[in-house]
PDB file of N, CA and C in Angstrom:
ATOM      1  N   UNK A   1       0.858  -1.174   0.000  1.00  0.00           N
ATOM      2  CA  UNK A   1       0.000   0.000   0.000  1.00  0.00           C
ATOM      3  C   UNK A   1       0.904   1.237   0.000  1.00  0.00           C
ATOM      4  N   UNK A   2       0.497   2.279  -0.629  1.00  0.00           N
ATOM      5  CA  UNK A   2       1.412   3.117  -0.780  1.00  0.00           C
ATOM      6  C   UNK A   2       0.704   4.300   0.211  1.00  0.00           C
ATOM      7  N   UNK A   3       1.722   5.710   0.326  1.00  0.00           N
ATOM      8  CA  UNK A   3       1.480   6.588   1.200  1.00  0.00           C
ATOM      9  C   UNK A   3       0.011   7.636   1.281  1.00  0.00           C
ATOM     10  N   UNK A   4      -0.325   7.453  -0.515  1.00  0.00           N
ATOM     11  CA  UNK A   4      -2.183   8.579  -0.412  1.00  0.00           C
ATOM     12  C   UNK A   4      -2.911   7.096   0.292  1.00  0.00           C
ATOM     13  N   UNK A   5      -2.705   5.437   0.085  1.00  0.00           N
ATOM     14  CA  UNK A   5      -3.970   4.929   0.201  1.00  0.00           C
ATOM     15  C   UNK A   5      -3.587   5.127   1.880  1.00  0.00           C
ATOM     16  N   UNK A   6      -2.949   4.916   2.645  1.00  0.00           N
ATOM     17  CA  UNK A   6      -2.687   4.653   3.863  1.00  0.00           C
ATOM     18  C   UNK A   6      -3.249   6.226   4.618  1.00  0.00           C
ATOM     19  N   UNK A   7      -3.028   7.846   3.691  1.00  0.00           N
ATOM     20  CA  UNK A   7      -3.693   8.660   4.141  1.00  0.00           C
ATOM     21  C   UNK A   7      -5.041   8.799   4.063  1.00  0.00           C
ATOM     22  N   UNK A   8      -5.590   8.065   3.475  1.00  0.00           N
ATOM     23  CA  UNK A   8      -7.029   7.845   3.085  1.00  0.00           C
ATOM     24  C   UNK A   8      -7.456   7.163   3.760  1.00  0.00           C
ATOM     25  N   UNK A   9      -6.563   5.998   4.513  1.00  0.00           N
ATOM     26  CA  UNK A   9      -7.156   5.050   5.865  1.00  0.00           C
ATOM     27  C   UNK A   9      -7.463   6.284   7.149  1.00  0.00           C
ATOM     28  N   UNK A  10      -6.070   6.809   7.274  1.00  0.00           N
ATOM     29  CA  UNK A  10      -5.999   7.923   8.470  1.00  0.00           C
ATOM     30  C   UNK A  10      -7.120   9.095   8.578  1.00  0.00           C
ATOM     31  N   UNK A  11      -7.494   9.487   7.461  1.00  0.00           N
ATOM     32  CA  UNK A  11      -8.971  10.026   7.006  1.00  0.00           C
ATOM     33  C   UNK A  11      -9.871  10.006   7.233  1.00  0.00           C
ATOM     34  N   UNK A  12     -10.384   8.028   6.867  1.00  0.00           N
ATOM     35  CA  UNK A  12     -11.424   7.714   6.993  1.00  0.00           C
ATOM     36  C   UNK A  12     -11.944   7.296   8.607  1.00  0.00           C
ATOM     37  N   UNK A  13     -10.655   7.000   9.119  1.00  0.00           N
ATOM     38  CA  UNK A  13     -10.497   6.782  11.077  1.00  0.00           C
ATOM     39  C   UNK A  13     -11.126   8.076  11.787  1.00  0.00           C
ATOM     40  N   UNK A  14      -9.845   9.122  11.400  1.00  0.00           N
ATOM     41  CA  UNK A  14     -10.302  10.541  11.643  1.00  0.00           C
ATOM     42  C   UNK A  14     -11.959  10.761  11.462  1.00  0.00           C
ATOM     43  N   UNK A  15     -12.399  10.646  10.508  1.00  0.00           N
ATOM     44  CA  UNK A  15     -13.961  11.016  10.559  1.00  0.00           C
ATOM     45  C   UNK A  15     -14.851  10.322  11.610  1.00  0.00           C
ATOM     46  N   UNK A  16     -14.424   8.861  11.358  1.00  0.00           N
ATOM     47  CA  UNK A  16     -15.261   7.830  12.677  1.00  0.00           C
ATOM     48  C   UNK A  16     -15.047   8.499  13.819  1.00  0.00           C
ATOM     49  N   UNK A  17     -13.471   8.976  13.998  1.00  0.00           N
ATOM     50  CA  UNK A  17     -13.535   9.549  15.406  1.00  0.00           C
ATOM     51  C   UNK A  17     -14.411  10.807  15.981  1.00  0.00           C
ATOM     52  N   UNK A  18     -14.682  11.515  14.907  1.00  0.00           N
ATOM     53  CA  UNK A  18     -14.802  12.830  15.147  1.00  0.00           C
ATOM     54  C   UNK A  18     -16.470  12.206  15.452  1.00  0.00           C
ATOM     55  N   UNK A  19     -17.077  11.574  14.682  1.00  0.00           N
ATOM     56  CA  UNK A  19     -18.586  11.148  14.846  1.00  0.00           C
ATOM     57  C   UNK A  19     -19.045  10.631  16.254  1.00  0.00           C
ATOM     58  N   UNK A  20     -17.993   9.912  16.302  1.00  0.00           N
ATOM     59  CA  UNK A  20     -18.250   8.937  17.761  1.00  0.00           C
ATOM     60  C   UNK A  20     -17.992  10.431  18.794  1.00  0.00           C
ATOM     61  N   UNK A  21     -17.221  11.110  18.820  1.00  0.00           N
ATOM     62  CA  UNK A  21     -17.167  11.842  19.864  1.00  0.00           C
ATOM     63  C   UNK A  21     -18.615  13.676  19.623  1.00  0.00           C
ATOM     64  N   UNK A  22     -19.048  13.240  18.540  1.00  0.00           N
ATOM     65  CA  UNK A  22     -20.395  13.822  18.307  1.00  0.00           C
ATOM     66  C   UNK A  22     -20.997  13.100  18.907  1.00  0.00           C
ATOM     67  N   UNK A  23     -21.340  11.906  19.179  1.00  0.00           N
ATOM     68  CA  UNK A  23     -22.471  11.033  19.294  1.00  0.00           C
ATOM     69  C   UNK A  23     -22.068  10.567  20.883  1.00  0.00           C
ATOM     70  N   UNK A  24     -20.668  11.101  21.911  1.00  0.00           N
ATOM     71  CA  UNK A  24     -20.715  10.754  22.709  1.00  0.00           C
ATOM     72  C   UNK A  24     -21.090  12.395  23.673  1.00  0.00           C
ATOM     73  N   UNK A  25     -20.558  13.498  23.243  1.00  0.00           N
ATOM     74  CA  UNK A  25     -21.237  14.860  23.519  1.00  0.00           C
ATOM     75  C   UNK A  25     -22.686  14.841  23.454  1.00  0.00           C
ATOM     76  N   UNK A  26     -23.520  14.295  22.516  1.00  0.00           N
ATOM     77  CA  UNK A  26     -24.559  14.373  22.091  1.00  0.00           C
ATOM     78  C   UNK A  26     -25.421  13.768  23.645  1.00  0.00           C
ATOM     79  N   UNK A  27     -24.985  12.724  24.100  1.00  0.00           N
ATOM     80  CA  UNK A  27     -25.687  12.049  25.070  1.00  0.00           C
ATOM     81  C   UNK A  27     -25.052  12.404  25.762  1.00  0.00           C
ATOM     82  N   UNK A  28     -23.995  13.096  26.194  1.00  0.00           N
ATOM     83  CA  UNK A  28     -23.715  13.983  27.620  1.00  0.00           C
ATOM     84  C   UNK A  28     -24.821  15.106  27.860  1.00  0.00           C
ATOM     85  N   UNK A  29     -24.725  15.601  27.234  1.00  0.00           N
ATOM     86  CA  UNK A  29     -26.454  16.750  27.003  1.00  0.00           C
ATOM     87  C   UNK A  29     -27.453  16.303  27.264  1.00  0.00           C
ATOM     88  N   UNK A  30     -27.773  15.041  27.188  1.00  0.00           N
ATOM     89  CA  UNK A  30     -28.910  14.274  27.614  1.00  0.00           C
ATOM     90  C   UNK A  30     -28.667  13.915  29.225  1.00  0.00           C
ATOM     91  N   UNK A  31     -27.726  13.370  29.340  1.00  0.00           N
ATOM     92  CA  UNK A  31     -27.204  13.285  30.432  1.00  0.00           C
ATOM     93  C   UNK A  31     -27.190  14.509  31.598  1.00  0.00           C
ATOM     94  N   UNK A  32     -27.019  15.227  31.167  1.00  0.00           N
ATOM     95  CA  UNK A  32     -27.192  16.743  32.145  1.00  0.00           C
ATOM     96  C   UNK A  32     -28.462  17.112  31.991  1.00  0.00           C
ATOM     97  N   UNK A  33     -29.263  17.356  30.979  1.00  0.00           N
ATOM     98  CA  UNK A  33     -30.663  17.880  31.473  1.00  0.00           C
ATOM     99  C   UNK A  33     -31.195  16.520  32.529  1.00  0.00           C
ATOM    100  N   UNK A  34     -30.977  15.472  32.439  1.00  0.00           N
ATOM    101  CA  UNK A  34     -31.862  14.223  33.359  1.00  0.00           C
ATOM    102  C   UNK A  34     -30.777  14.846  34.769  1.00  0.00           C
ATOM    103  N   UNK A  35     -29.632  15.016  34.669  1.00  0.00           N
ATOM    104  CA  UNK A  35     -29.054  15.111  36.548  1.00  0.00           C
ATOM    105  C   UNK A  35     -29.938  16.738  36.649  1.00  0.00           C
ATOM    106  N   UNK A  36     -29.701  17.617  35.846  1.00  0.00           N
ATOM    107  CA  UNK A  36     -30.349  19.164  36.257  1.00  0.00           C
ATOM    108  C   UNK A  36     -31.898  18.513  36.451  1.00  0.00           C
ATOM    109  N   UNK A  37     -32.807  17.190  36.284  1.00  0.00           N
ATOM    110  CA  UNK A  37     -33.847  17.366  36.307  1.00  0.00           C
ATOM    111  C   UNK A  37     -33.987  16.716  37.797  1.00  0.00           C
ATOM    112  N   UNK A  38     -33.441  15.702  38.019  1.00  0.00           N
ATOM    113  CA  UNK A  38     -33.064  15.299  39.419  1.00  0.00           C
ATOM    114  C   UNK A  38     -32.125  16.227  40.429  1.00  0.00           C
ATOM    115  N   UNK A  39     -31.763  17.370  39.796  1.00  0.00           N
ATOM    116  CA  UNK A  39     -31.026  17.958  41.388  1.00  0.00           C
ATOM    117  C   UNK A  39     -29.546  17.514  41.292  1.00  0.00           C
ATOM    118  N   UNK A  40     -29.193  16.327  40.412  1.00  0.00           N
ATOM    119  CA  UNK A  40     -27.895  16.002  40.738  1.00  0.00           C
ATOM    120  C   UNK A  40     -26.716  16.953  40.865  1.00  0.00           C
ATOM    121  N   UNK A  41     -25.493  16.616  40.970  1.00  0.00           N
ATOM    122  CA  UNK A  41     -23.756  17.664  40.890  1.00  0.00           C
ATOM    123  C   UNK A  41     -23.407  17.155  39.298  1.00  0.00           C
ATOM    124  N   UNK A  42     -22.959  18.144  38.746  1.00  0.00           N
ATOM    125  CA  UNK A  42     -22.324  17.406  37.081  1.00  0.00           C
ATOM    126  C   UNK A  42     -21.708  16.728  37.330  1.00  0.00           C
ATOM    127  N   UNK A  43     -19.985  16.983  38.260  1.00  0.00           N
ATOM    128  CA  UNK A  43     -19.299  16.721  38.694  1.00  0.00           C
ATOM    129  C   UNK A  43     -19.263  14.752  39.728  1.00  0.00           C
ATOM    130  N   UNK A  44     -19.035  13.893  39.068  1.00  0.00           N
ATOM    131  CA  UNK A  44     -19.147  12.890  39.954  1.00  0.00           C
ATOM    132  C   UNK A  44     -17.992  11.801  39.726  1.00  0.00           C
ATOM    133  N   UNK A  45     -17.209  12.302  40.729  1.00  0.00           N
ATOM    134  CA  UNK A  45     -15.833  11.925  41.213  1.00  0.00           C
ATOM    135  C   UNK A  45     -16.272   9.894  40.666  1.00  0.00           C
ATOM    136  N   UNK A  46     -16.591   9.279  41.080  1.00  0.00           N
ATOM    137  CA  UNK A  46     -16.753   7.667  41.192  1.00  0.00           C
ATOM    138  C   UNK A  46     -16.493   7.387  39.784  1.00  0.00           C
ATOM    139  N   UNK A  47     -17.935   8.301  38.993  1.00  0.00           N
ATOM    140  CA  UNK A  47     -17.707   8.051  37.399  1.00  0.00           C
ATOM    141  C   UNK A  47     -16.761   8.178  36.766  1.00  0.00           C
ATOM    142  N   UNK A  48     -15.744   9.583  36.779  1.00  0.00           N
ATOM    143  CA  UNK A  48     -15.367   9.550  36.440  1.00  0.00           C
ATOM    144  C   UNK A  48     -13.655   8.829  36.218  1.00  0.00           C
ATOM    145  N   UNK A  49     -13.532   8.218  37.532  1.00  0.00           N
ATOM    146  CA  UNK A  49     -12.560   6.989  37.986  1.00  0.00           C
ATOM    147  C   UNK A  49     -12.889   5.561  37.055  1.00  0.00           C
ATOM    148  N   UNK A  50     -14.199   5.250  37.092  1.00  0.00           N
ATOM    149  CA  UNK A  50     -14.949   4.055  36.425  1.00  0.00           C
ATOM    150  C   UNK A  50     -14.645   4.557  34.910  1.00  0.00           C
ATOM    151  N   UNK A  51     -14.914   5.464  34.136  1.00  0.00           N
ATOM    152  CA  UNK A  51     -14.553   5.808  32.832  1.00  0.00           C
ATOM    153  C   UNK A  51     -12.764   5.731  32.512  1.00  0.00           C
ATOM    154  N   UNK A  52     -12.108   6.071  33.626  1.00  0.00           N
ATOM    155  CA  UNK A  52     -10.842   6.002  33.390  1.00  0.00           C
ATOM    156  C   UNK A  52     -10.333   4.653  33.308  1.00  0.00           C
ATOM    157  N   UNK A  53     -10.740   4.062  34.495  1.00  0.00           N
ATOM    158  CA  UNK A  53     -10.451   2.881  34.535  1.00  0.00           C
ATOM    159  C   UNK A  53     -10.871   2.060  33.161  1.00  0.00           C
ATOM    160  N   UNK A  54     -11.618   1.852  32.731  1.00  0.00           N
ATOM    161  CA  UNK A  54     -12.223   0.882  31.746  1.00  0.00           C
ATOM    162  C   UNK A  54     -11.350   1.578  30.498  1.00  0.00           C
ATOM    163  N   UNK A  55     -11.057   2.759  30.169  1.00  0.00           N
ATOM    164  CA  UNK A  55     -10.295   3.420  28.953  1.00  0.00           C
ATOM    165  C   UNK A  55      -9.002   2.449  28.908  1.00  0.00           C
ATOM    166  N   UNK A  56      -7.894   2.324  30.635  1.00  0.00           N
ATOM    167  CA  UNK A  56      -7.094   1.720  30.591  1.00  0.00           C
ATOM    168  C   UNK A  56      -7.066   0.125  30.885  1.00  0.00           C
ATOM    169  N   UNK A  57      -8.283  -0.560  31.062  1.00  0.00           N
ATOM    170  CA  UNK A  57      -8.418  -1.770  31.072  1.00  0.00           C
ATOM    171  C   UNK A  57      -8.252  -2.620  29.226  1.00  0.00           C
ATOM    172  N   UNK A  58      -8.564  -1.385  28.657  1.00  0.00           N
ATOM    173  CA  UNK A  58      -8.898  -1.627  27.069  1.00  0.00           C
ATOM    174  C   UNK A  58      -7.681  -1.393  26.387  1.00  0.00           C
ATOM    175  N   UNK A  59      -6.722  -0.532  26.904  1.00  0.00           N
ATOM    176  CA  UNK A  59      -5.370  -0.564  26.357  1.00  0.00           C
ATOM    177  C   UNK A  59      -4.552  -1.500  25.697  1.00  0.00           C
ATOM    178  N   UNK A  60      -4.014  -1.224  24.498  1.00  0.00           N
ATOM    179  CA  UNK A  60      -3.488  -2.539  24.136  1.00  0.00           C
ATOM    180  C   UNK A  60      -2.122  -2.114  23.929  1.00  0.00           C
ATOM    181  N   UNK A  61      -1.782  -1.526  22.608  1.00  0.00           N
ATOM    182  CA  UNK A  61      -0.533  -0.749  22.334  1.00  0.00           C
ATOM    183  C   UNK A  61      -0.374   0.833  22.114  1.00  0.00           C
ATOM    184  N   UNK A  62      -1.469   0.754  22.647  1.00  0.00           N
ATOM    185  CA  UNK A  62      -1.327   2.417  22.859  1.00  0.00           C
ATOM    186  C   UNK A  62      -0.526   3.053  24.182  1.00  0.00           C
ATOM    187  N   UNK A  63       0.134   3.850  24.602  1.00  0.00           N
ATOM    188  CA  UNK A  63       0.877   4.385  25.888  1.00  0.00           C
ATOM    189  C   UNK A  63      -0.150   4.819  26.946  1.00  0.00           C
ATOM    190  N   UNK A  64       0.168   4.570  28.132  1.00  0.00           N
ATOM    191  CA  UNK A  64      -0.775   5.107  29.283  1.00  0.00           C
ATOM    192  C   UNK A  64      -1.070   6.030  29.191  1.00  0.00           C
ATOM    193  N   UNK A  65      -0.048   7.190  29.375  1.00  0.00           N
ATOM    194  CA  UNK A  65       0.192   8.504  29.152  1.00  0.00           C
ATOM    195  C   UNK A  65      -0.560   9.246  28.673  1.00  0.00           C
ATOM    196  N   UNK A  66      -0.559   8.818  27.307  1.00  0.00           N
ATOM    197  CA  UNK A  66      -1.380   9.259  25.457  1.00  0.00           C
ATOM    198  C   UNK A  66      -2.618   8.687  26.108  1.00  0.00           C
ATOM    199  N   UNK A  67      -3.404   7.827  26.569  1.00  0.00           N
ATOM    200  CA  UNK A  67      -4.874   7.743  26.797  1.00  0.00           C
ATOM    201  C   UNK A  67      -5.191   8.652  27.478  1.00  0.00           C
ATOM    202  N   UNK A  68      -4.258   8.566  29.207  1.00  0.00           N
ATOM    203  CA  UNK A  68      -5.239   9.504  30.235  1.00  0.00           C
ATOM    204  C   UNK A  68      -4.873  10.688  29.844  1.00  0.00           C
ATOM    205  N   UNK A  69      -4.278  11.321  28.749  1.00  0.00           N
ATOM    206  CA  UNK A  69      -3.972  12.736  28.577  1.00  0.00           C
ATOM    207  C   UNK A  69      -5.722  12.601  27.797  1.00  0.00           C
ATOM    208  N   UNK A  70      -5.571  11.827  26.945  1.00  0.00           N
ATOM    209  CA  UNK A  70      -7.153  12.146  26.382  1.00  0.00           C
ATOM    210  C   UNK A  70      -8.540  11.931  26.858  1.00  0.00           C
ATOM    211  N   UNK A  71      -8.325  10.848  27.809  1.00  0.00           N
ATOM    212  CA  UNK A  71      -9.154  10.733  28.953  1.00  0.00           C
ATOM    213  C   UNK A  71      -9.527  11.906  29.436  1.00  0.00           C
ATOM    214  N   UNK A  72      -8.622  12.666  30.245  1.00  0.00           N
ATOM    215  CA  UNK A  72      -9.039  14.248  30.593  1.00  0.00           C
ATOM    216  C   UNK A  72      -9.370  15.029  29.576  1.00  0.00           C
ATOM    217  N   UNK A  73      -8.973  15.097  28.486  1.00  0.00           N
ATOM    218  CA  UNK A  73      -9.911  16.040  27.396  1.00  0.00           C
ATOM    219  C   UNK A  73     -11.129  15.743  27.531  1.00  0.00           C
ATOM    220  N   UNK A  74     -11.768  14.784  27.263  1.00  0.00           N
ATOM    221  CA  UNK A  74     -12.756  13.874  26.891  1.00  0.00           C
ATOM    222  C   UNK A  74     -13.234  14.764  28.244  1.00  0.00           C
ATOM    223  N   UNK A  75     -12.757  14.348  29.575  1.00  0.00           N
ATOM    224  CA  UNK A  75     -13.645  14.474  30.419  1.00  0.00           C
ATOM    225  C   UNK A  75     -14.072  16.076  30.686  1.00  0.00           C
ATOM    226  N   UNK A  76     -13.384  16.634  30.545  1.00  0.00           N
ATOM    227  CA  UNK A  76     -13.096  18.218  30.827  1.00  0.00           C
ATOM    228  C   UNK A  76     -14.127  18.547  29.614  1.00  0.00           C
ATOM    229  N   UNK A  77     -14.626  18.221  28.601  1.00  0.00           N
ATOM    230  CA  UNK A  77     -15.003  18.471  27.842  1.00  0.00           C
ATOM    231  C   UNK A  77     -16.863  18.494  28.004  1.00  0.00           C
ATOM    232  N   UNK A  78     -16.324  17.159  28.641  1.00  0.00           N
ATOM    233  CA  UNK A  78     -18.264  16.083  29.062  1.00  0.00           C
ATOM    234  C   UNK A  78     -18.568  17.707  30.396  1.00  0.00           C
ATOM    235  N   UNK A  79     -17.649  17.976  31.021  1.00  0.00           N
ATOM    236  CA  UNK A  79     -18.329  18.883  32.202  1.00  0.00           C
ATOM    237  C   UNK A  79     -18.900  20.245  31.797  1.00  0.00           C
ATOM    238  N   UNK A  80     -17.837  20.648  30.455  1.00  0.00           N
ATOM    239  CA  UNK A  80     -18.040  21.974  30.167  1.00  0.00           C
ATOM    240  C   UNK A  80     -19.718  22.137  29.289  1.00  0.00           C
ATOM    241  N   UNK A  81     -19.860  20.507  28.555  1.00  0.00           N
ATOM    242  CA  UNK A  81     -21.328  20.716  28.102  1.00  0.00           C
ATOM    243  C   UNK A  81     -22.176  20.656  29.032  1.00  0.00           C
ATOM    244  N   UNK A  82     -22.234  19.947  29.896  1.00  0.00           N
ATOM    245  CA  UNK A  82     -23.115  19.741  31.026  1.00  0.00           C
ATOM    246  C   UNK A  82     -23.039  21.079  31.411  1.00  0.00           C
ATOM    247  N   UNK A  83     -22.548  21.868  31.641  1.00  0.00           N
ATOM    248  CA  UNK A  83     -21.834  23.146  32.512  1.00  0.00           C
ATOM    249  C   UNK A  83     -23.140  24.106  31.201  1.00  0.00           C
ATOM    250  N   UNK A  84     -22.880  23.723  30.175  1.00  0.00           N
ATOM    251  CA  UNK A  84     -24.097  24.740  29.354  1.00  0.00           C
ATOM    252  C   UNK A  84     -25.178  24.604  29.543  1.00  0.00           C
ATOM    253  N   UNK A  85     -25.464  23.168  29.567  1.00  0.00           N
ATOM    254  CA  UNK A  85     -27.017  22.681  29.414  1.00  0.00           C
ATOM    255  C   UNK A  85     -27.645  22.987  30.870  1.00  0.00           C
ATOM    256  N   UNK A  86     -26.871  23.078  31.561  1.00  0.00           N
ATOM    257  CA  UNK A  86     -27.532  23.020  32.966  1.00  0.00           C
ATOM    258  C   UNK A  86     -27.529  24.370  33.588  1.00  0.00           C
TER     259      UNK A  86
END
């Protein structure tokens, strides 16, 4: 395989990613109007240990490092929508 088809793989990944993390924002928003409808805190320390954990249970050859750096994006990200919607 040469170097455009292999950028055209990296492309087509890139887009899945970008969707999946539409479609995982998407139900964080859902997620915050149901805790703002119950009273809940956005903020919930347990979960967000349980999300970390399972990110690095799934690790294969990727670096620790490189996940939980994105782990915290991810998460910092999930609070700041909640942080709108609510």
């Amino acid at each position: 395989m040469g170097l455009e088809e292999y950028r055209r793989e990296i492309d087509a990944i890139d887009g899945k990613i970008i969707e999946l993390l539409e479609d995982r924002f998407r139900i964080i928003g859902d997620i915050a109007r149901v805790k703002k409808a119950q009273g809940q805190a956005i903020y919930d320390a347990g979960r967000e240990e349980e999300v970390r954990q399972r990110w690095r249970e799934a690790l294969r050859d990727l670096d620790r490092e490189f996940v939980d750096g994105v782990v915290d994006l991810i998460l910092r990200e999930s609070k700041r929508v909640q942080e709108r919607v609510k």
